[in-house]
PDB file of N, CA and C in Angstrom:
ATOM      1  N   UNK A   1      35.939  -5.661  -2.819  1.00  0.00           N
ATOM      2  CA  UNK A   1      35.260  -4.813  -3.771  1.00  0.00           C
ATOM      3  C   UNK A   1      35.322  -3.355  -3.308  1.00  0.00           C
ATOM      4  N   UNK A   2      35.033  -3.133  -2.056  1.00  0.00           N
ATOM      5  CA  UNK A   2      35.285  -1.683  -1.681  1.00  0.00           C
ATOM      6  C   UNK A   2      36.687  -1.227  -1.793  1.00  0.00           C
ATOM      7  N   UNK A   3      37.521  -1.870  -1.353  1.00  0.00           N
ATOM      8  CA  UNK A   3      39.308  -1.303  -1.891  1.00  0.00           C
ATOM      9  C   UNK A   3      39.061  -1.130  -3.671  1.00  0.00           C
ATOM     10  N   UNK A   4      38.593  -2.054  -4.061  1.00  0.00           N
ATOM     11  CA  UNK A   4      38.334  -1.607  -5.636  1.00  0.00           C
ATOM     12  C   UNK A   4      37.949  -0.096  -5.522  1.00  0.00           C
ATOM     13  N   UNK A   5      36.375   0.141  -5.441  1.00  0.00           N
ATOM     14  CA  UNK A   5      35.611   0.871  -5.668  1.00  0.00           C
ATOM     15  C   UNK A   5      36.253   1.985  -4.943  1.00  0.00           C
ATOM     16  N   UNK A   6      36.851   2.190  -3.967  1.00  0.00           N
ATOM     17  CA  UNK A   6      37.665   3.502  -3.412  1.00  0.00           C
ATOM     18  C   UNK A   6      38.942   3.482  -4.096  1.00  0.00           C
ATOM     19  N   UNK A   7      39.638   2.647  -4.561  1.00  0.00           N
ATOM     20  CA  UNK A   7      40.549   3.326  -5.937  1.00  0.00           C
ATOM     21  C   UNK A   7      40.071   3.994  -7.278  1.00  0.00           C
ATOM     22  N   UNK A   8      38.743   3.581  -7.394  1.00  0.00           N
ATOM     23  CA  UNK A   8      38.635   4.797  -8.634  1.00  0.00           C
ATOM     24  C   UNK A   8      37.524   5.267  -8.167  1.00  0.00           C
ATOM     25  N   UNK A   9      37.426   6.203  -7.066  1.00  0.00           N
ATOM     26  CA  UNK A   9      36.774   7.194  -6.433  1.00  0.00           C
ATOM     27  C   UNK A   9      35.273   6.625  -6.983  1.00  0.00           C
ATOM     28  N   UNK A  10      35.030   5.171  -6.564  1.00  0.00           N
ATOM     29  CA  UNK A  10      33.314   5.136  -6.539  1.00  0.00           C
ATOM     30  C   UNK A  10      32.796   4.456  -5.550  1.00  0.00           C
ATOM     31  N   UNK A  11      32.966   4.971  -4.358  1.00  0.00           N
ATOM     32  CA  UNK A  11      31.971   3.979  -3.362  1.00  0.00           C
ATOM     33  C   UNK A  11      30.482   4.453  -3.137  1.00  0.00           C
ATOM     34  N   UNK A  12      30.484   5.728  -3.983  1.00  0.00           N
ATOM     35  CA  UNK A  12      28.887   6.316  -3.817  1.00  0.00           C
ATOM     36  C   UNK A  12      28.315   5.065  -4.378  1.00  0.00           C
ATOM     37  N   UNK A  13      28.710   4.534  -5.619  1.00  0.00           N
ATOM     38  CA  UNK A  13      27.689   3.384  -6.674  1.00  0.00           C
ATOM     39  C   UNK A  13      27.616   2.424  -5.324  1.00  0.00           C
ATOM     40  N   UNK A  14      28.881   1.760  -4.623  1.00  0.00           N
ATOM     41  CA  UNK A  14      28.759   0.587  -3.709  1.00  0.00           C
ATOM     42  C   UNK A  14      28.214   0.664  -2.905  1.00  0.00           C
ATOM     43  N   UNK A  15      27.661   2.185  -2.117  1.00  0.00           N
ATOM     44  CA  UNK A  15      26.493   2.167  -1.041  1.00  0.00           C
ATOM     45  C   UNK A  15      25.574   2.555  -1.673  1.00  0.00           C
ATOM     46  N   UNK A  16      25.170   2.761  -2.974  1.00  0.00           N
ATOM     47  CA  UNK A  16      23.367   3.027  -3.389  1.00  0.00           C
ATOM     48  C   UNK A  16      23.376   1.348  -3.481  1.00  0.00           C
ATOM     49  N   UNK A  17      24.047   0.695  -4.180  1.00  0.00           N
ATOM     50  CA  UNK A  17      23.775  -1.015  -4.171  1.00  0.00           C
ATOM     51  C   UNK A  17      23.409  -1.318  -2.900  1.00  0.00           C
ATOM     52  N   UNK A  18      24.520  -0.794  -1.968  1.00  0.00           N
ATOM     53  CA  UNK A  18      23.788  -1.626  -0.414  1.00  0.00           C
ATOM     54  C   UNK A  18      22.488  -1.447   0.211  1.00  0.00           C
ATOM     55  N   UNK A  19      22.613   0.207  -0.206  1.00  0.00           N
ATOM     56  CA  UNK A  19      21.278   0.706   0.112  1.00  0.00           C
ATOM     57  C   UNK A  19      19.626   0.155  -0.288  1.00  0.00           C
ATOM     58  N   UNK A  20      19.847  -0.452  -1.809  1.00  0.00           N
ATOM     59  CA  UNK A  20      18.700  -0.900  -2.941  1.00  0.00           C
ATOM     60  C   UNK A  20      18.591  -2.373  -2.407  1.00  0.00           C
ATOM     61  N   UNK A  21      19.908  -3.232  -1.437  1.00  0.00           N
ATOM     62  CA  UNK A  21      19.865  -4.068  -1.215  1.00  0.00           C
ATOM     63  C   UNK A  21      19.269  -4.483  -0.268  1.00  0.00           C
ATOM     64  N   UNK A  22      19.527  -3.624   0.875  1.00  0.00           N
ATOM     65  CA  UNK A  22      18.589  -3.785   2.288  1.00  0.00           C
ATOM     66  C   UNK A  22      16.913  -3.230   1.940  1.00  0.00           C
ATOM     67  N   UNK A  23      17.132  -2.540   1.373  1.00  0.00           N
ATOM     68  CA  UNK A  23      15.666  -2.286   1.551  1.00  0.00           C
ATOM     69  C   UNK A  23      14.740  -3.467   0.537  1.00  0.00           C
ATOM     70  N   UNK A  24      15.630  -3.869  -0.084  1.00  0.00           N
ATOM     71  CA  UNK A  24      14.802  -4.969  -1.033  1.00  0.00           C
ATOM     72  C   UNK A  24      14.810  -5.974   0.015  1.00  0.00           C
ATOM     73  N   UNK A  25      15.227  -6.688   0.544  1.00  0.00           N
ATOM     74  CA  UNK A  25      15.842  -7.581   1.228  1.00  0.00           C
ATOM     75  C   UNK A  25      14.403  -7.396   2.635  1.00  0.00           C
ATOM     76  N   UNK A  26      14.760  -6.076   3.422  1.00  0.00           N
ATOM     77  CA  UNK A  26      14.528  -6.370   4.459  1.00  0.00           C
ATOM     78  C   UNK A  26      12.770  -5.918   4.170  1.00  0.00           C
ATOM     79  N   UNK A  27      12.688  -5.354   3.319  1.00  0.00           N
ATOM     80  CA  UNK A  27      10.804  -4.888   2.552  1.00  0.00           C
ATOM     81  C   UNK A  27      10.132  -6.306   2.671  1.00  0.00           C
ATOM     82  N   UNK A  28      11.051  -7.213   2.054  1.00  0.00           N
ATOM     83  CA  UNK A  28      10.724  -8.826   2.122  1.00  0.00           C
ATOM     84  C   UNK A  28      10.329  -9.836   3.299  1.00  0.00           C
ATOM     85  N   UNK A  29      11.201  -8.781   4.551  1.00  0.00           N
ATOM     86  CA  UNK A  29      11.295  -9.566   5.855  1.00  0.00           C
ATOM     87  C   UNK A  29      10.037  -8.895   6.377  1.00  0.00           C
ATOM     88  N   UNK A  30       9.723  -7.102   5.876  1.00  0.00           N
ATOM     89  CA  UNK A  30       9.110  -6.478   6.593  1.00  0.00           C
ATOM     90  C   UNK A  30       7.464  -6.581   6.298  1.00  0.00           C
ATOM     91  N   UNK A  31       7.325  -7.212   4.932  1.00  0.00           N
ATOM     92  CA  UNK A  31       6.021  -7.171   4.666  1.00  0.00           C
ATOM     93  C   UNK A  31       5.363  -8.479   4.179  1.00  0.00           C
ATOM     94  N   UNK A  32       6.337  -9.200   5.079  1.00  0.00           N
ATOM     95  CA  UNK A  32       5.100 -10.735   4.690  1.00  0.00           C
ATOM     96  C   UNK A  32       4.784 -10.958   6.231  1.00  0.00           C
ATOM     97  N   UNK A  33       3.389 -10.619   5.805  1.00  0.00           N
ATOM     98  CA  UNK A  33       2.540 -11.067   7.646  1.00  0.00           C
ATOM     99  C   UNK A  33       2.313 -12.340   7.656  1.00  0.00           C
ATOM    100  N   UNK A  34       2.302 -13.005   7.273  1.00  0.00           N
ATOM    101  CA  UNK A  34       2.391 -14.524   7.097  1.00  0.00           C
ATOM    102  C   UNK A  34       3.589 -15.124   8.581  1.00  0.00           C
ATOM    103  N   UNK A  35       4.605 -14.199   9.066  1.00  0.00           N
ATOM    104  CA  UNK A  35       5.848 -14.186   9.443  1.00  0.00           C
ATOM    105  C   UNK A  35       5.502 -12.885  10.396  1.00  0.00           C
ATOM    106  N   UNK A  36       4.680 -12.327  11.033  1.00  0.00           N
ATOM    107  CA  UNK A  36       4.338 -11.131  11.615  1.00  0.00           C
ATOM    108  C   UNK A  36       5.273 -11.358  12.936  1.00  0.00           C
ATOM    109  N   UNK A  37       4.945 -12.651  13.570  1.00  0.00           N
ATOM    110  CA  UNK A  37       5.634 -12.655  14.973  1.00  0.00           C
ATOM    111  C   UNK A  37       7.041 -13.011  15.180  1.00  0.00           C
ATOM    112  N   UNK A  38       7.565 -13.261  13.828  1.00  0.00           N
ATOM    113  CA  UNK A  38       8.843 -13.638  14.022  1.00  0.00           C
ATOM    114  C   UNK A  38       9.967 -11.823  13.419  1.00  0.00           C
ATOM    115  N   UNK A  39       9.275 -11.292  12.897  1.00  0.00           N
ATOM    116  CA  UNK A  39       9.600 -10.210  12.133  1.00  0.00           C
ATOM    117  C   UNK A  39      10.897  -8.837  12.591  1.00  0.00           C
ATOM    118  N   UNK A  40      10.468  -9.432  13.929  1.00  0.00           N
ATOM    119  CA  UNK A  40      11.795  -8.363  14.265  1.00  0.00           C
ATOM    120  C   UNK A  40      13.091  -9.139  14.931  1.00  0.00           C
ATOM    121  N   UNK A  41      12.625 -10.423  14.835  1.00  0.00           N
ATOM    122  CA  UNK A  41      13.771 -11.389  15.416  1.00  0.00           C
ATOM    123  C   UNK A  41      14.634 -10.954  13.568  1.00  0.00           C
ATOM    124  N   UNK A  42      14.059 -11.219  12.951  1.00  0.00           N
ATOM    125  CA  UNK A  42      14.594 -11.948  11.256  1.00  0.00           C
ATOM    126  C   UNK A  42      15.306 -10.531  11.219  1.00  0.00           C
ATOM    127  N   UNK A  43      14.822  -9.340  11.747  1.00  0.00           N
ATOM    128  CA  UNK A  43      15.356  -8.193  11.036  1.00  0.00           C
ATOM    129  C   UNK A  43      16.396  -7.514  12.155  1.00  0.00           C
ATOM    130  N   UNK A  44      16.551  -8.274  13.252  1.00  0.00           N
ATOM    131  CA  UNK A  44      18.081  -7.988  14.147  1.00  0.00           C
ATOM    132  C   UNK A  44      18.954  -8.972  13.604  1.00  0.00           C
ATOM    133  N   UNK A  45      18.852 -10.174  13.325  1.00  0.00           N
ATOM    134  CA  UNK A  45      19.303 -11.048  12.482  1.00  0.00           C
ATOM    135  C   UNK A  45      19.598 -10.639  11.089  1.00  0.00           C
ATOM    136  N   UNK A  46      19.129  -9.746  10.335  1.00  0.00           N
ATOM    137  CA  UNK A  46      19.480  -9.348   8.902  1.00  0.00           C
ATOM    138  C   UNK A  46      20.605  -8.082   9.172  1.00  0.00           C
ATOM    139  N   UNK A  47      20.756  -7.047  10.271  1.00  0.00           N
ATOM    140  CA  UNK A  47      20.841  -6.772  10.777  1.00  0.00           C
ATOM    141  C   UNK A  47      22.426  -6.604  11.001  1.00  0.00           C
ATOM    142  N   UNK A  48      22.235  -7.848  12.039  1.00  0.00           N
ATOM    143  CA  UNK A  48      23.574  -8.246  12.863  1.00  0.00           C
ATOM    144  C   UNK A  48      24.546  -8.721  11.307  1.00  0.00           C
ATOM    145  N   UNK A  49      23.636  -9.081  10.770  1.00  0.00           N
ATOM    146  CA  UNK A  49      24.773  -9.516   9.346  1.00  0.00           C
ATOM    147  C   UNK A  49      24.744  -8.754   8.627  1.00  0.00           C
ATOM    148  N   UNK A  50      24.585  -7.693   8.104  1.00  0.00           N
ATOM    149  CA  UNK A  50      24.644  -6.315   8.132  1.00  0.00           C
ATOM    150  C   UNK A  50      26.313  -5.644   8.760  1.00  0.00           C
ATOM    151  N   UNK A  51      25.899  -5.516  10.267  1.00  0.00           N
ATOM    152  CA  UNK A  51      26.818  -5.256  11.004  1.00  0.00           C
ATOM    153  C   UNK A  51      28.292  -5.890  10.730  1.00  0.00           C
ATOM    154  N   UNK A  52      28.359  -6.839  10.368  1.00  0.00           N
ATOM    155  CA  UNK A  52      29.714  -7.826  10.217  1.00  0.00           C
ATOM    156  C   UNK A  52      30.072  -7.471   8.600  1.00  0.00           C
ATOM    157  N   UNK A  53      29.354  -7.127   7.609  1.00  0.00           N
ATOM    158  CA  UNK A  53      29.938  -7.226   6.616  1.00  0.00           C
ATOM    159  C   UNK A  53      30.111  -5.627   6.530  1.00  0.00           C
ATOM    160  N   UNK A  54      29.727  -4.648   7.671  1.00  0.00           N
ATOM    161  CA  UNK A  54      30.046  -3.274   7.523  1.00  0.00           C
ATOM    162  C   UNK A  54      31.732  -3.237   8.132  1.00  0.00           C
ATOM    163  N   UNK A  55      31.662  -4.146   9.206  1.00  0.00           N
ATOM    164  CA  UNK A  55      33.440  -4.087   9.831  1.00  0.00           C
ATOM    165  C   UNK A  55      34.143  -4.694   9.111  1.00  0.00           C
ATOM    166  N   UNK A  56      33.667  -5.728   8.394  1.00  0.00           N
ATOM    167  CA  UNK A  56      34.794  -6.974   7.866  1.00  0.00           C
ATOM    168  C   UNK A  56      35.189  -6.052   6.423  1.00  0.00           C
ATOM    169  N   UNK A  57      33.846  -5.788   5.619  1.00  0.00           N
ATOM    170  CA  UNK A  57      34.117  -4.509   4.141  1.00  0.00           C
ATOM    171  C   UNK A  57      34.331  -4.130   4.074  1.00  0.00           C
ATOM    172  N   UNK A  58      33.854  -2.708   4.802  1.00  0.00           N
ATOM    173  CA  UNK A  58      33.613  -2.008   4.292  1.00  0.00           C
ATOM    174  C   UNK A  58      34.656  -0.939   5.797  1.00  0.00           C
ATOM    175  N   UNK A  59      35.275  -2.001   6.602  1.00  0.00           N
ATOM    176  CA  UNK A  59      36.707  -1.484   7.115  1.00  0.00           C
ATOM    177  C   UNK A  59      36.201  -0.155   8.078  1.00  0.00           C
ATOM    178  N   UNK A  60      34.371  -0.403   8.544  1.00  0.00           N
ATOM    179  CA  UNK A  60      34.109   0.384  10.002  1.00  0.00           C
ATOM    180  C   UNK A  60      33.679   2.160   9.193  1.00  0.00           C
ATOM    181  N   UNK A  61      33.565   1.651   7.776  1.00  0.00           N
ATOM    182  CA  UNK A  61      33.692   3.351   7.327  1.00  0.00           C
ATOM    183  C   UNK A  61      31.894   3.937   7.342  1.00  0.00           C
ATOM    184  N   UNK A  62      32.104   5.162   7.982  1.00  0.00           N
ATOM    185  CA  UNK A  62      31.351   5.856   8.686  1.00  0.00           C
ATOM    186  C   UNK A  62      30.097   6.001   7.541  1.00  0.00           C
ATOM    187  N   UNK A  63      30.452   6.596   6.120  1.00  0.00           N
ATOM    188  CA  UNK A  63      29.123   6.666   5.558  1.00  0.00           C
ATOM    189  C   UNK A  63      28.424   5.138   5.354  1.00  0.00           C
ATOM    190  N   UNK A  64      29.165   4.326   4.922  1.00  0.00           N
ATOM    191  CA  UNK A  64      28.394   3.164   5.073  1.00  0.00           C
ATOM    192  C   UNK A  64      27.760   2.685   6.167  1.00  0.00           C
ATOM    193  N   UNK A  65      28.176   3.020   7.378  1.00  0.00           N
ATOM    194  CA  UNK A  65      27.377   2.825   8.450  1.00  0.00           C
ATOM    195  C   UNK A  65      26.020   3.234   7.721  1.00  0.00           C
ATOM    196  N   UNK A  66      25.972   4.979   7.840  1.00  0.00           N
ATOM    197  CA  UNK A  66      25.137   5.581   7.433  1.00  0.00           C
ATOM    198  C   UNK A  66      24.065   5.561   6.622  1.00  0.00           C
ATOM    199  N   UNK A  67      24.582   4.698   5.492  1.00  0.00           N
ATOM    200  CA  UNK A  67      23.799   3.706   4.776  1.00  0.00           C
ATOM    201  C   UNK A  67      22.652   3.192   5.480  1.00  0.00           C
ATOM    202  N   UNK A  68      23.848   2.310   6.211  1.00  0.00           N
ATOM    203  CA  UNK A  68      23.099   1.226   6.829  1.00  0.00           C
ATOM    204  C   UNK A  68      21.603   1.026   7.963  1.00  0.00           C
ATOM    205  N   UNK A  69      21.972   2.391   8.216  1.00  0.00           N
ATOM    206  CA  UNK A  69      20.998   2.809   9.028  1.00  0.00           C
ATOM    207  C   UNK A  69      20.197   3.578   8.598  1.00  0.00           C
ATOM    208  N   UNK A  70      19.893   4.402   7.600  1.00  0.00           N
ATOM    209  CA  UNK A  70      18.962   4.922   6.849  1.00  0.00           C
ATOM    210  C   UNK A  70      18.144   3.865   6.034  1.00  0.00           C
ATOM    211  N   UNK A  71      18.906   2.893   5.655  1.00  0.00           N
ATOM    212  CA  UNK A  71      18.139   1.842   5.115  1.00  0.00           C
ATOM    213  C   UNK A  71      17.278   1.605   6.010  1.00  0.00           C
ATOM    214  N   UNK A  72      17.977   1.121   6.903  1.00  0.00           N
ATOM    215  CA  UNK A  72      17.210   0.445   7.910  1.00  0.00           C
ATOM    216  C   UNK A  72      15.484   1.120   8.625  1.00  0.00           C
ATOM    217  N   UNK A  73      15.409   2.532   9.010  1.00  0.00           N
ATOM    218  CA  UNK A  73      15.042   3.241   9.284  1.00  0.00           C
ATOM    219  C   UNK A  73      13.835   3.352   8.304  1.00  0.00           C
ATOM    220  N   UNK A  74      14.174   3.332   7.159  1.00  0.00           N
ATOM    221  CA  UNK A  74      13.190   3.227   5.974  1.00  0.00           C
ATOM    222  C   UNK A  74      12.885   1.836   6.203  1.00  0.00           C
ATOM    223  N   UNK A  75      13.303   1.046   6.136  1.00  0.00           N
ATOM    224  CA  UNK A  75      12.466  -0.763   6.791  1.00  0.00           C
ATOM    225  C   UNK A  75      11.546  -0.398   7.787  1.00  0.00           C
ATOM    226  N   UNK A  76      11.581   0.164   9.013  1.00  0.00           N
ATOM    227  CA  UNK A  76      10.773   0.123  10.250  1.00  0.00           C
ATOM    228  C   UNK A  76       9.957   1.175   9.937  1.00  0.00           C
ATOM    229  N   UNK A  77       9.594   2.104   9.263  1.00  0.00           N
ATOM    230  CA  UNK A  77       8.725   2.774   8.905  1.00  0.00           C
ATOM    231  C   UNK A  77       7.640   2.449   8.068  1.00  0.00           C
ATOM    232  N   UNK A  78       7.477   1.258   7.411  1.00  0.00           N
ATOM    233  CA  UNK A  78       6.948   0.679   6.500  1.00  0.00           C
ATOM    234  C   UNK A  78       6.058   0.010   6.755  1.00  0.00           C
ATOM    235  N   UNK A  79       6.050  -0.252   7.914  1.00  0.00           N
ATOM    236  CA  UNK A  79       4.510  -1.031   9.018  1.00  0.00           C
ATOM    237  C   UNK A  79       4.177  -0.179   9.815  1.00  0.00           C
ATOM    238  N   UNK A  80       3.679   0.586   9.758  1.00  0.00           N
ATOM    239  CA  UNK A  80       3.697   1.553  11.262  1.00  0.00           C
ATOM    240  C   UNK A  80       2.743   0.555  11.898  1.00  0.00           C
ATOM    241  N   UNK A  81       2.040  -0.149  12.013  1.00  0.00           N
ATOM    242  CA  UNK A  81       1.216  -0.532  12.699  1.00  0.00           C
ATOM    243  C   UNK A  81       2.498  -1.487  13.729  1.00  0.00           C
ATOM    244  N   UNK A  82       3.530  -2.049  13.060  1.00  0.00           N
ATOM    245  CA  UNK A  82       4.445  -2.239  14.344  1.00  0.00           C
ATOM    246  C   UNK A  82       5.942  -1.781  14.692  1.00  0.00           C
ATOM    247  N   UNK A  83       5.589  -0.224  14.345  1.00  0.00           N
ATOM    248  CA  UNK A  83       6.870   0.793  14.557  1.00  0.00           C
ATOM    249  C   UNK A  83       6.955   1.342  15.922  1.00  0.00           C
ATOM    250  N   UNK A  84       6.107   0.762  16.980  1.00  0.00           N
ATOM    251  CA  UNK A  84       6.167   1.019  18.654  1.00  0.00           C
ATOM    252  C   UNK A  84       6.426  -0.651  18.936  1.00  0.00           C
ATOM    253  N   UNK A  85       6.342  -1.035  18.630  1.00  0.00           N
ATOM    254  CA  UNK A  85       7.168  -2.664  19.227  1.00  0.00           C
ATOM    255  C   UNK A  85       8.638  -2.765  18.509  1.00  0.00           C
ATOM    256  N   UNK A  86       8.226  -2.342  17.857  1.00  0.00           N
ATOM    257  CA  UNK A  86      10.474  -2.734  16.701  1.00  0.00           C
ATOM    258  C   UNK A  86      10.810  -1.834  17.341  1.00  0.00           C
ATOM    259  N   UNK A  87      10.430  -0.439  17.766  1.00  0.00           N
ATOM    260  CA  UNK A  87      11.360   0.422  18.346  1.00  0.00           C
ATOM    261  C   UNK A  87      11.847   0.182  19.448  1.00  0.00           C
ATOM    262  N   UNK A  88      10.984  -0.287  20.417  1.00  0.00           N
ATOM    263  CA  UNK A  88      10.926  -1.024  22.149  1.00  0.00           C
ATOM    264  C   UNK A  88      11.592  -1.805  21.681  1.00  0.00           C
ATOM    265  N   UNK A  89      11.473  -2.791  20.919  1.00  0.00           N
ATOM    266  CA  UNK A  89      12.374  -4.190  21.181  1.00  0.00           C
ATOM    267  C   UNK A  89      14.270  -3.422  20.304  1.00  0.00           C
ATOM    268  N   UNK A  90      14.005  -3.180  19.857  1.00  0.00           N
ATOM    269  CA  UNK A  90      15.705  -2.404  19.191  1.00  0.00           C
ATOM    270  C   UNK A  90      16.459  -1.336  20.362  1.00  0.00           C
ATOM    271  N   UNK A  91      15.369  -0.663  20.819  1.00  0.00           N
ATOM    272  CA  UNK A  91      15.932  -0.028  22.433  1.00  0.00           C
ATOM    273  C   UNK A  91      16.466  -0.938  23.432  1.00  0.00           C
ATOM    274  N   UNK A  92      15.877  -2.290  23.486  1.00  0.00           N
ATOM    275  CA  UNK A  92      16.121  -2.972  24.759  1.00  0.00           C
ATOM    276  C   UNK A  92      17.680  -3.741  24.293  1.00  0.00           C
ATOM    277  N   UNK A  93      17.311  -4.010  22.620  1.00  0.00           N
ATOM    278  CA  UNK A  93      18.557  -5.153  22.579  1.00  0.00           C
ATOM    279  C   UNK A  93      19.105  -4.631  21.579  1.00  0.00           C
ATOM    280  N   UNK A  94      19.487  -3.648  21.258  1.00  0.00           N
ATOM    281  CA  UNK A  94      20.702  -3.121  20.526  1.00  0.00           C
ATOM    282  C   UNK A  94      21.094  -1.719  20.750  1.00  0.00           C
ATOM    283  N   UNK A  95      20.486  -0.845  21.487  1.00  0.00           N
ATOM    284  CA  UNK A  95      20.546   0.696  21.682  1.00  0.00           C
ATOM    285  C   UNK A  95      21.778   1.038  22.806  1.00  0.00           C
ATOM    286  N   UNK A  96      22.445   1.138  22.964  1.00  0.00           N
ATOM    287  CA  UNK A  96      23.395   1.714  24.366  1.00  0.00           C
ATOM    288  C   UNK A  96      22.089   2.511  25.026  1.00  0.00           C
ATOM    289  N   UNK A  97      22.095   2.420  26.125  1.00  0.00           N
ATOM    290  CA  UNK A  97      21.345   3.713  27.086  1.00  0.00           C
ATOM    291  C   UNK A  97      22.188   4.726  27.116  1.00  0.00           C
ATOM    292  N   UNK A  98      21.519   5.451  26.735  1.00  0.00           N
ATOM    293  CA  UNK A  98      22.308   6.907  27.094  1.00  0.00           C
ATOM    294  C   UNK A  98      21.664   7.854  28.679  1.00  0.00           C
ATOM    295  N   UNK A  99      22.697   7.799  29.000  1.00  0.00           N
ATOM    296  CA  UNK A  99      22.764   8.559  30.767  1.00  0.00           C
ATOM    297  C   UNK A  99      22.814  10.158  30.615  1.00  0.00           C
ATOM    298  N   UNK A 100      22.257  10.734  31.266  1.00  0.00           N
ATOM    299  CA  UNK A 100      22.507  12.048  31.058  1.00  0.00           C
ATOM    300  C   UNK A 100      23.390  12.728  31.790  1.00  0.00           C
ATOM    301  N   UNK A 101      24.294  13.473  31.386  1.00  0.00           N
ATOM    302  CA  UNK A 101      24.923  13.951  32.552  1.00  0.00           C
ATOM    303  C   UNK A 101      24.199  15.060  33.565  1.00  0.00           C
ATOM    304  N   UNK A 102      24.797  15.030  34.799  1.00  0.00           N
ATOM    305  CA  UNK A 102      24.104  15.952  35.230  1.00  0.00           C
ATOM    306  C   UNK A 102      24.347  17.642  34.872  1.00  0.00           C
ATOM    307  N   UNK A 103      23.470  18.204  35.684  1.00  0.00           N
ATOM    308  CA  UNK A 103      23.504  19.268  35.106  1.00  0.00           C
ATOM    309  C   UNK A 103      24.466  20.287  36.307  1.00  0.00           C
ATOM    310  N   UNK A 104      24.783  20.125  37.463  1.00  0.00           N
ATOM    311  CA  UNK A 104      25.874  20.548  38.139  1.00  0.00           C
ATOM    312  C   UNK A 104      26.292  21.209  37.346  1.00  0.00           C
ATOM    313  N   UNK A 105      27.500  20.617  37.263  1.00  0.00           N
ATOM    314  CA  UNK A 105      29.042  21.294  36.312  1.00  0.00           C
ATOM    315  C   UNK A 105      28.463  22.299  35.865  1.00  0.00           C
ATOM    316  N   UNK A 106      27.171  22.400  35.563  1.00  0.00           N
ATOM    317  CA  UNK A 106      27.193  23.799  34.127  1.00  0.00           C
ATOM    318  C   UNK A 106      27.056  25.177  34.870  1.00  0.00           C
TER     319      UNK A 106
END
């Protein structure tokens, strides 16, 4: 569908869909407390499949990332009451550490 939609110059329509999709999707994962303790397992898991249909689709392309993570971002903001645990737990198991370089050289 995206080789479609980038032959007649519309992948803006195919990432507002993805966009309307995650957040419907993951609003669902994010706001039933019924499911409170399982909630950020379900949403590295929504996530990670996410991730696979961004390389396998949508062929690694950068605004859809972009998408993907603004969606997302708008998901974890939506509880603040557990936007210091999703952040800790997404730092530990999906974040690269970033090292600083030193400051020598400069």
């Amino acid at each position: 569908m995206y080789s479609l939609f980038s032959r007649v110059n519309a992948p803006e329509s195919l990432r507002q869909a993805l966009s309307s999709y995650i957040r419907r999707t993951g609003q669902g994962i994010v706001m039933d407390e019924k499911k409170d303790k399982d909630m950020v397992s379900s949403l590295m898991e929504f996530k990670a499949s996410l991730d696979t249909i961004w390389e396998e689709s949508f062929f690694k392309n950068e605004a859809f990332s972009n998408t993907i993570k603004d969606a997302f971002e708008h998901l974890i903001n939506l509880r603040q009451r557990y936007k210091a645990s999703t952040d800790k737990f997404l730092d530990q198991h999906c974040c690269a550490k970033v090292v600083p370089e030193s400051t020598d050289n400069l």
